[in-house]
Protein backbone atom coordinates (compact mmCIF):
# COMPACT_ATOMS: atom_id res chain seq x y z
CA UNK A 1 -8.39 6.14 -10.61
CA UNK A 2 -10.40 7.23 -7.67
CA UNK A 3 -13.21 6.74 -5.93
CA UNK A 4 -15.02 4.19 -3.37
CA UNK A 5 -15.38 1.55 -5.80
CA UNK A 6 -11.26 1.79 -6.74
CA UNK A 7 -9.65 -1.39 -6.23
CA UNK A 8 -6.32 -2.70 -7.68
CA UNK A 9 -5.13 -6.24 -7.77
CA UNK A 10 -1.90 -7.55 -7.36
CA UNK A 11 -0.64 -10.27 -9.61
CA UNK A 12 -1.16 -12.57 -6.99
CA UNK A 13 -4.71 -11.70 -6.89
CA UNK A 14 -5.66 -12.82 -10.36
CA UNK A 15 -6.41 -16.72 -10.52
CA UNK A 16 -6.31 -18.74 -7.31
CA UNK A 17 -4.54 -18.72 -4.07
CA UNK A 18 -4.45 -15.74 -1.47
CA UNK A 19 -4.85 -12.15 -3.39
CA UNK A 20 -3.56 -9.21 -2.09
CA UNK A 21 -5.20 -5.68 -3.10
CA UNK A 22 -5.75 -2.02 -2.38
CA UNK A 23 -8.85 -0.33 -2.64
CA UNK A 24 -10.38 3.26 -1.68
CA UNK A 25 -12.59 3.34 0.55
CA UNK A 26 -15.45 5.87 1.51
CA UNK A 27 -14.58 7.57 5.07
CA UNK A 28 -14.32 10.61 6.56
CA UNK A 29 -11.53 12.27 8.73
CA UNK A 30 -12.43 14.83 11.85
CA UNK A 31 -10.38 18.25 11.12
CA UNK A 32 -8.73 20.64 13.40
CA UNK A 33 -11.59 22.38 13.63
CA UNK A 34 -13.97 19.93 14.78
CA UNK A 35 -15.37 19.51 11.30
CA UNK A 36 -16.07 15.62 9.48
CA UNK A 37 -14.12 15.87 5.89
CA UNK A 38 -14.79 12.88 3.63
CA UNK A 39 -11.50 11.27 3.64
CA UNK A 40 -10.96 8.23 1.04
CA UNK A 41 -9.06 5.20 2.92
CA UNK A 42 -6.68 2.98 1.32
CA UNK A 43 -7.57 -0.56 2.30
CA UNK A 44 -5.11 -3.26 2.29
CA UNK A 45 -6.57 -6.70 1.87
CA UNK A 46 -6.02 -10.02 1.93
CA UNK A 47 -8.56 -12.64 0.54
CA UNK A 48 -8.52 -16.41 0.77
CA UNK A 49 -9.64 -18.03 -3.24
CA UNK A 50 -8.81 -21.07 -1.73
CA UNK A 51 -11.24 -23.75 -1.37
CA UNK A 52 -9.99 -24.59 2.53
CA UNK A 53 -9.26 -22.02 5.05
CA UNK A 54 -6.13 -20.25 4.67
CA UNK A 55 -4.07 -20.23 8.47
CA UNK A 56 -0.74 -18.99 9.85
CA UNK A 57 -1.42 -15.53 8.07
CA UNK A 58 1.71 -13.37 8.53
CA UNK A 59 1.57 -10.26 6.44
CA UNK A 60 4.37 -8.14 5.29
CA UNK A 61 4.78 -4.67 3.68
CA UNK A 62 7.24 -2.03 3.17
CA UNK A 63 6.46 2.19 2.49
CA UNK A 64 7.94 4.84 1.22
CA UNK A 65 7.13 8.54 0.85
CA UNK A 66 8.35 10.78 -1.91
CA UNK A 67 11.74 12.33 -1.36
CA UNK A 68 12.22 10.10 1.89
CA UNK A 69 13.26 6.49 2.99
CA UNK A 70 11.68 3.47 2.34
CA UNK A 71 10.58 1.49 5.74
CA UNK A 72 9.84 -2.00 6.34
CA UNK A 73 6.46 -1.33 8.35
CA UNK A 74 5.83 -5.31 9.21
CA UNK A 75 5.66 -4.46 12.54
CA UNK A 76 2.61 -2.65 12.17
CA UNK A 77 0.80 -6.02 11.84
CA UNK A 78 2.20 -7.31 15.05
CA UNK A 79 -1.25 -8.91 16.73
CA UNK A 80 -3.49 -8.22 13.54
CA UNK A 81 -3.28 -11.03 11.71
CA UNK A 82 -6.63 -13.50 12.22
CA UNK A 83 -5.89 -17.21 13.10
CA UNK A 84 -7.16 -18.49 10.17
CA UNK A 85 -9.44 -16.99 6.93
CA UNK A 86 -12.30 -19.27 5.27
CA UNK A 87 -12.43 -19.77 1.59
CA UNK A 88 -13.71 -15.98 0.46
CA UNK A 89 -12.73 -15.16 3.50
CA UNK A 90 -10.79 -11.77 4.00
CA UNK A 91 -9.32 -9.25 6.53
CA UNK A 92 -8.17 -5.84 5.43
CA UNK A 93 -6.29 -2.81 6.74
CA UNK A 94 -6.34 0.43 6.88
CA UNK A 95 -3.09 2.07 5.32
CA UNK A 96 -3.40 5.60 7.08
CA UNK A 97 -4.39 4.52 10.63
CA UNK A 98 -2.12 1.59 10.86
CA UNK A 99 0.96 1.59 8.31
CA UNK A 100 1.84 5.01 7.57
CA UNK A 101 2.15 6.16 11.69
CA UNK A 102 4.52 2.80 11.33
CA UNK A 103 6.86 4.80 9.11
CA UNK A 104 9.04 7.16 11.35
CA UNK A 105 9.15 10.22 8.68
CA UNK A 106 5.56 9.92 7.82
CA UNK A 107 4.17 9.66 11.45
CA UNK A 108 6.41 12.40 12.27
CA UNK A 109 4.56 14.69 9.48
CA UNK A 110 1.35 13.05 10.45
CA UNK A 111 1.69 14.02 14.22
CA UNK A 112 2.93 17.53 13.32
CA UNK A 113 0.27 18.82 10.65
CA UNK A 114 -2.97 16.14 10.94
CA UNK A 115 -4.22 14.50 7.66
CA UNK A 116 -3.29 17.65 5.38
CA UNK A 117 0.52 16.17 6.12
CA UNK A 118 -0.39 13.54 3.51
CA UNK A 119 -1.73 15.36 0.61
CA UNK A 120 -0.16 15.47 -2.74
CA UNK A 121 2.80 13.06 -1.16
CA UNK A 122 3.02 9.78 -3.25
CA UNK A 123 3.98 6.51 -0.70
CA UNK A 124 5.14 3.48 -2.27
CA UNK A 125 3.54 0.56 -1.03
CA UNK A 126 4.78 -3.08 -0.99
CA UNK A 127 2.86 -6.00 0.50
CA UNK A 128 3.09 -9.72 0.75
CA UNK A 129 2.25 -12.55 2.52
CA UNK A 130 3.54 -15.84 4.12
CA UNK A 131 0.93 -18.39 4.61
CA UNK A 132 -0.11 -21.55 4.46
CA UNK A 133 -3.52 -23.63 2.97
CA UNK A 134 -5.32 -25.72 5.80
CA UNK A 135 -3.57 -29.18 5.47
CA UNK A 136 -0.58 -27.99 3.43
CA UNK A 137 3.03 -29.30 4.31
CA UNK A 138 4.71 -25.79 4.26
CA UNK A 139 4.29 -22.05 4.25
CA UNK A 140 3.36 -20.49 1.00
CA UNK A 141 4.37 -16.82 0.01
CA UNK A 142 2.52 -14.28 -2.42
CA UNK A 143 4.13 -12.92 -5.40
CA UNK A 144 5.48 -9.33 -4.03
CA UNK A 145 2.30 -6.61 -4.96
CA UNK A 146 3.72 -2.60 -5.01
CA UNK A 147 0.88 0.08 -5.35
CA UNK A 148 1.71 4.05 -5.76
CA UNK A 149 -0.99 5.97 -3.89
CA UNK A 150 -1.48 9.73 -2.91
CA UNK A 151 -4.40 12.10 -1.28
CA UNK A 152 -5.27 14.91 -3.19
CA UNK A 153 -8.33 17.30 -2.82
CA UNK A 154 -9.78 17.69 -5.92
CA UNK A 155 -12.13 20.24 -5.55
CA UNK A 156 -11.08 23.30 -3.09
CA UNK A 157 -14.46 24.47 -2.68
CA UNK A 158 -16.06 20.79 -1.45
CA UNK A 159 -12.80 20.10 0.45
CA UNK A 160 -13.22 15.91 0.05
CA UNK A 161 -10.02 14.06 0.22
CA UNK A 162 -9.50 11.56 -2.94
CA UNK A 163 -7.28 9.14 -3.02
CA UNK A 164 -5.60 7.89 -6.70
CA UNK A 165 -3.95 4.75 -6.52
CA UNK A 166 -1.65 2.88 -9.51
CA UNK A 167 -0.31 -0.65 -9.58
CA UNK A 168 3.33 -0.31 -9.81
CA UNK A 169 4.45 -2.87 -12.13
CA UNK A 170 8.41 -2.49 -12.20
């Protein structure tokens, strides 16, 4: 699958509760060469099906990139986070701006060759969250939700950046 309209659901996402999912998401990226490529975004999000706000958000994921080391990237949340979501509520992130540069061999490759660094690489994703329902007596975690994603460009001559993303279910 890909496309603006791409979105895959955790486990955690289907009935009630907080739902974790990834989506693409229509962007573009500015090129070496001054140029504005459409660029497809993989957005992380978090949404409240609760029917009372969800508060003390802390998210958690991990990464990994093909051939390299997988990398707690939790830290990449560090201030993020909103105080509290409403029921259908939501906040999302940004995979490329904020958790890949959080993975020392990507953001390496990243810094060195621009976006191109991340095509045809598949990352691992992992993501989770601890939380807890307005008026609960304890934190709550998700079910753990692992995507594999990967930029590609499709079509040479039109130069667009897709993204494909799969729910890993092992």
């Amino acid at each position: 699958m890909s496309g603006e309209a791409q979105e895959s659901l955790s486990s955690a996402g289907r009935g009630g509760g907080l739902a974790i999912s990834l989506r693409s998401a229509a962007s573009s990226i500015r090129a070496s060469d001054g140029r504005e490529i459409p660029f497809a975004r993989a957005m992380l999000t978090v949404r409240n099906n609760y029917s009372t706000d969800v508060v003390d958000l802390v998210p958690h994921a991990s990464l990994g990139q093909e051939g390299g080391t997988v990398q707690n990237v939790t830290h990449a949340f560090a201030g993020t986070a909103p105080a509290s979501i409403p029921p259908g509520g939501s906040v999302a992130w940004d995979v490329y701006d904020l958790l890949l540069p959080a993975h020392p061999g990507t953001a390496s490759k990243v810094h060195m060759f621009g976006y191109r660094a991340v095509l045809n690489w598949r990352f691992e994703l992992s993501a989770w969250a601890e939380y807890r329902p307005k008026g609960s007596s304890g934190p709550q975690k998700t079910p753990m939700a692992r995507w594999a994603l990967w930029w590609s460009i499709p079509d040479r001559a039109g130069g667009a950046i897709a993204l494909t993303i799969e729910e890993v279910t092992k």
